[in-house]
C-alpha atoms as a PDB file:
ATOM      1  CA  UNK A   1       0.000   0.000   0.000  1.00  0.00           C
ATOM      2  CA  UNK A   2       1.480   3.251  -1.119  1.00  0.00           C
ATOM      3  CA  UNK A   3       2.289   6.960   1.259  1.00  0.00           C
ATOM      4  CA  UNK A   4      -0.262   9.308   0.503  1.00  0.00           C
ATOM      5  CA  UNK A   5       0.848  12.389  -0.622  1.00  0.00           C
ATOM      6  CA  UNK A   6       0.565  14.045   2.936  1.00  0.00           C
ATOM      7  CA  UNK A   7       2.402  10.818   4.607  1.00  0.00           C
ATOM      8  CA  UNK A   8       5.449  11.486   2.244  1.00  0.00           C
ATOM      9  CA  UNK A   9       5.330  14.922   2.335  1.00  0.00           C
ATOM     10  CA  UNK A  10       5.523  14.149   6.496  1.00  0.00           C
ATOM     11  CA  UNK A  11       8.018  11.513   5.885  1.00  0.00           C
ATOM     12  CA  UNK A  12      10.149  13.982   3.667  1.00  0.00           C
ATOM     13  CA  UNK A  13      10.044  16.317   6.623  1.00  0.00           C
ATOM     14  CA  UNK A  14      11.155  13.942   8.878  1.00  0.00           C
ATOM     15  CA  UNK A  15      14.391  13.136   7.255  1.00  0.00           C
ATOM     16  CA  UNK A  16      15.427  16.355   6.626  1.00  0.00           C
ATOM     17  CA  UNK A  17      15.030  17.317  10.464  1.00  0.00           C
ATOM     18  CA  UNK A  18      17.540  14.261  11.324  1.00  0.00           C
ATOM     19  CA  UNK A  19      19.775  15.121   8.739  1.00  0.00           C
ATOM     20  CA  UNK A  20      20.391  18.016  10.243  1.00  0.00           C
ATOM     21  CA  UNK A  21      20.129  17.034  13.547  1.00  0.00           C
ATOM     22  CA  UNK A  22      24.292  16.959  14.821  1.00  0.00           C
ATOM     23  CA  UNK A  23      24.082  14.974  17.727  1.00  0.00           C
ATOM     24  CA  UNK A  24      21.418  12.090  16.586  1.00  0.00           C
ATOM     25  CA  UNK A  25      24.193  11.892  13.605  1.00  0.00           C
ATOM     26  CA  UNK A  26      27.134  11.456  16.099  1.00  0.00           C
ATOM     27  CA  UNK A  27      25.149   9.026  18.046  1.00  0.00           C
ATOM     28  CA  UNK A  28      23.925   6.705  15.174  1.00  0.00           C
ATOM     29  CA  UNK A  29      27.745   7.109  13.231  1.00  0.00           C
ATOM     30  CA  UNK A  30      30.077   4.424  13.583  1.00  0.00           C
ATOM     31  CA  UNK A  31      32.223   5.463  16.166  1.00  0.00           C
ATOM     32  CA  UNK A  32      29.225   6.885  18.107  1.00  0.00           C
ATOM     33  CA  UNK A  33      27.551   3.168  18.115  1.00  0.00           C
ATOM     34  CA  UNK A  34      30.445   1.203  20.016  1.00  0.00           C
ATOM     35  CA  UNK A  35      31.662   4.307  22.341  1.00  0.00           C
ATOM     36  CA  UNK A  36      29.988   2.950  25.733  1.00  0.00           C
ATOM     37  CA  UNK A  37      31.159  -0.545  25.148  1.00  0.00           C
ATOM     38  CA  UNK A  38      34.661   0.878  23.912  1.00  0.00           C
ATOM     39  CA  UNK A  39      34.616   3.284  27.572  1.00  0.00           C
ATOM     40  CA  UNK A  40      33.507   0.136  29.275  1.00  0.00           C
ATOM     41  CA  UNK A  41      36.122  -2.462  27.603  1.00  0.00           C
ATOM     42  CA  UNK A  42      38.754   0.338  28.510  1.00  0.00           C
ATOM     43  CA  UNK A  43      37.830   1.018  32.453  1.00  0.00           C
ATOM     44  CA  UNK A  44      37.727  -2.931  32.933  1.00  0.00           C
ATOM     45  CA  UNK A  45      41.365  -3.009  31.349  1.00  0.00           C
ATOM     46  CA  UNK A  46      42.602   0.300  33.944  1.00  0.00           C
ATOM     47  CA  UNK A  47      40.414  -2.532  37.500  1.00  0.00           C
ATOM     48  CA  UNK A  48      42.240  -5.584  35.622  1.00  0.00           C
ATOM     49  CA  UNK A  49      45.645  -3.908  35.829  1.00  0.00           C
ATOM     50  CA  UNK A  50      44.922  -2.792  39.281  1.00  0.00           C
ATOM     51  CA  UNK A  51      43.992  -5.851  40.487  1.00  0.00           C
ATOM     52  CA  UNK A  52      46.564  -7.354  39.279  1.00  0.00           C
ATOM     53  CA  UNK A  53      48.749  -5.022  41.589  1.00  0.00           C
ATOM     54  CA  UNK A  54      46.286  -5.114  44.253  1.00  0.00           C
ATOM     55  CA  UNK A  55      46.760  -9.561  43.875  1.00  0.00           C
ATOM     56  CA  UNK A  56      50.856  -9.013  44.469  1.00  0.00           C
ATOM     57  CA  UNK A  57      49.784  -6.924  47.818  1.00  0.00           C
ATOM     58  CA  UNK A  58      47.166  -8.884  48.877  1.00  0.00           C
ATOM     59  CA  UNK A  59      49.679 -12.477  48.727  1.00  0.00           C
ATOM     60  CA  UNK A  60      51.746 -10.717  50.884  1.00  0.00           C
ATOM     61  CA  UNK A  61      48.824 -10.320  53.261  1.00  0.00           C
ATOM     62  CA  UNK A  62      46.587 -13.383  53.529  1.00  0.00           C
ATOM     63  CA  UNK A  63      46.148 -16.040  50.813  1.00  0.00           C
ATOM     64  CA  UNK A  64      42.632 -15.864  51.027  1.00  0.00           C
ATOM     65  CA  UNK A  65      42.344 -11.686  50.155  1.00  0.00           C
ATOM     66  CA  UNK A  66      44.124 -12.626  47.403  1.00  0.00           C
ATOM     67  CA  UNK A  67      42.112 -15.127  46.014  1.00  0.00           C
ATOM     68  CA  UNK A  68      39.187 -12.813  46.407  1.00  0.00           C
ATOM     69  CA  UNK A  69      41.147 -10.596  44.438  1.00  0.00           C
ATOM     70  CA  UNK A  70      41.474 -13.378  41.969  1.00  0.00           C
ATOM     71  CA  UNK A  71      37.814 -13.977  41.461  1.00  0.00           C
ATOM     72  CA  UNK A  72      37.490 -10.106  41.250  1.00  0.00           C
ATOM     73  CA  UNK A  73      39.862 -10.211  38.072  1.00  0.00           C
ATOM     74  CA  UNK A  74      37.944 -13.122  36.636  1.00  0.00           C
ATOM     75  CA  UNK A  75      34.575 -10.925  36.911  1.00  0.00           C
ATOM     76  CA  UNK A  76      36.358  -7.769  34.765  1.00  0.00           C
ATOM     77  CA  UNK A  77      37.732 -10.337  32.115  1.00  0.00           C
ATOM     78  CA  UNK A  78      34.077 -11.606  31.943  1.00  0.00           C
ATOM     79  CA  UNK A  79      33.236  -7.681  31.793  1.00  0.00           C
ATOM     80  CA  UNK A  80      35.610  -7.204  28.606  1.00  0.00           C
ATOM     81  CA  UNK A  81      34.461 -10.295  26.537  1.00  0.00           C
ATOM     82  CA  UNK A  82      31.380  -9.445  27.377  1.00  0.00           C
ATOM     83  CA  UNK A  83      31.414  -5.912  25.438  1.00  0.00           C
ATOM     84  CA  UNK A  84      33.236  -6.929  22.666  1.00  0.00           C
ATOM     85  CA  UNK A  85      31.176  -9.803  22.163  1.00  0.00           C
ATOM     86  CA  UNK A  86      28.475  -7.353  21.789  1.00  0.00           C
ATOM     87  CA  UNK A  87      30.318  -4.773  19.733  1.00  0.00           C
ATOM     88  CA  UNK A  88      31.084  -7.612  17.395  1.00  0.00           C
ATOM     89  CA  UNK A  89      34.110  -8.134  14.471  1.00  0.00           C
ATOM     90  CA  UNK A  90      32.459  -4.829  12.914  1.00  0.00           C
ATOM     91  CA  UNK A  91      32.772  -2.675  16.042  1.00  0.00           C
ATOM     92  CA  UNK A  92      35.741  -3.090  16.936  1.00  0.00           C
ATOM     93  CA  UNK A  93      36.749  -2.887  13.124  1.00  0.00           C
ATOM     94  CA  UNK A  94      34.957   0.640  13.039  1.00  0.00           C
ATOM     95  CA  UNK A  95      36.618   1.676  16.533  1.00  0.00           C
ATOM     96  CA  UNK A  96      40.075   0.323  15.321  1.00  0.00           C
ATOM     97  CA  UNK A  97      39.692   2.977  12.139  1.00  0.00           C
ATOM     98  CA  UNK A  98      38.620   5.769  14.195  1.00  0.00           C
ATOM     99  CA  UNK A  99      41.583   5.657  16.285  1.00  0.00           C
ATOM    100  CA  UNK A 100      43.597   5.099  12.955  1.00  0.00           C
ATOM    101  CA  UNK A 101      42.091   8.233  11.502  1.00  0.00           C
ATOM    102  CA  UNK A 102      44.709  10.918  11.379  1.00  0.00           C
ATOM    103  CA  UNK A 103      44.148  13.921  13.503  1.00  0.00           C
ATOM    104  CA  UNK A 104      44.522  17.399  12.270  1.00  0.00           C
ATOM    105  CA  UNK A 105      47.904  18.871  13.569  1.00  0.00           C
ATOM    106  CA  UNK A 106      49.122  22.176  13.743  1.00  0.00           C
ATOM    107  CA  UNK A 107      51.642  23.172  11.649  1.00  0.00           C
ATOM    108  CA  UNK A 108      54.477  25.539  13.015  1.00  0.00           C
ATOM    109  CA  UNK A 109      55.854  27.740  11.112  1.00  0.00           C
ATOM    110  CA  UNK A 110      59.453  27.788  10.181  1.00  0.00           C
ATOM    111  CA  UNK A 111      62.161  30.114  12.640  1.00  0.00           C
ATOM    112  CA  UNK A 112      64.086  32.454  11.432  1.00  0.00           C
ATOM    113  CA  UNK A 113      67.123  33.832  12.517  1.00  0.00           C
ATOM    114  CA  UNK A 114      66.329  36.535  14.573  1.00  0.00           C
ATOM    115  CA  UNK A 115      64.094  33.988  17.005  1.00  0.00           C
END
């Protein structure tokens, strides 16, 4: 069944308000897509390191601490297969090109001698 001419004319409308709509584009682009699970992938990386400090210090402590400390670092690995299990092979494909991208740098300009 066909738009009416008043459904595409809404439609029409509709389209060119999220085309021009800035953040709904940076939230629906490629990058925008995987950022929480790319934030959340990288804060379980920053606990696993620091458990893995906080293991060496707890040993020295009590076996036991440590092993609780163990389990913890099992739970963040979980945490980070997790996410990019749901980002999937093209997430992290469009993440890994947006941190390829090259960034805009500022040129300096040349001295001379009398600098």
């Amino acid at each position: 069944m066909p738009l009416s001419d008043d459904e595409q004319r809404i439609l029409r409308e509709i389209e060119a308000n999220l085309k021009t709509d800035e953040r709904f584009a940076q939230k629906v682009s490629s990058g925008g897509l995987y950022l929480h699970a790319a934030r959340t992938v990288k804060r379980a990386a920053l606990g696993l390191v620091a458990s893995l400090v906080a293991m060496v210090f707890a040993l020295q402590v009590h076996y036991l601490l440590a092993f609780v400390v163990f389990v913890g670092m099992l739970g963040l690995v979980m945490v980070i297969e997790r996410q990019l299990r749901l980002m999937g092979r093209a997430g992290v494909q469009d993440l890994t090109q947006s941190i390829r991208r090259p960034r805009v740098t500022v040129q300096r300009r040349p001295r001379q001698d009398g600098e």
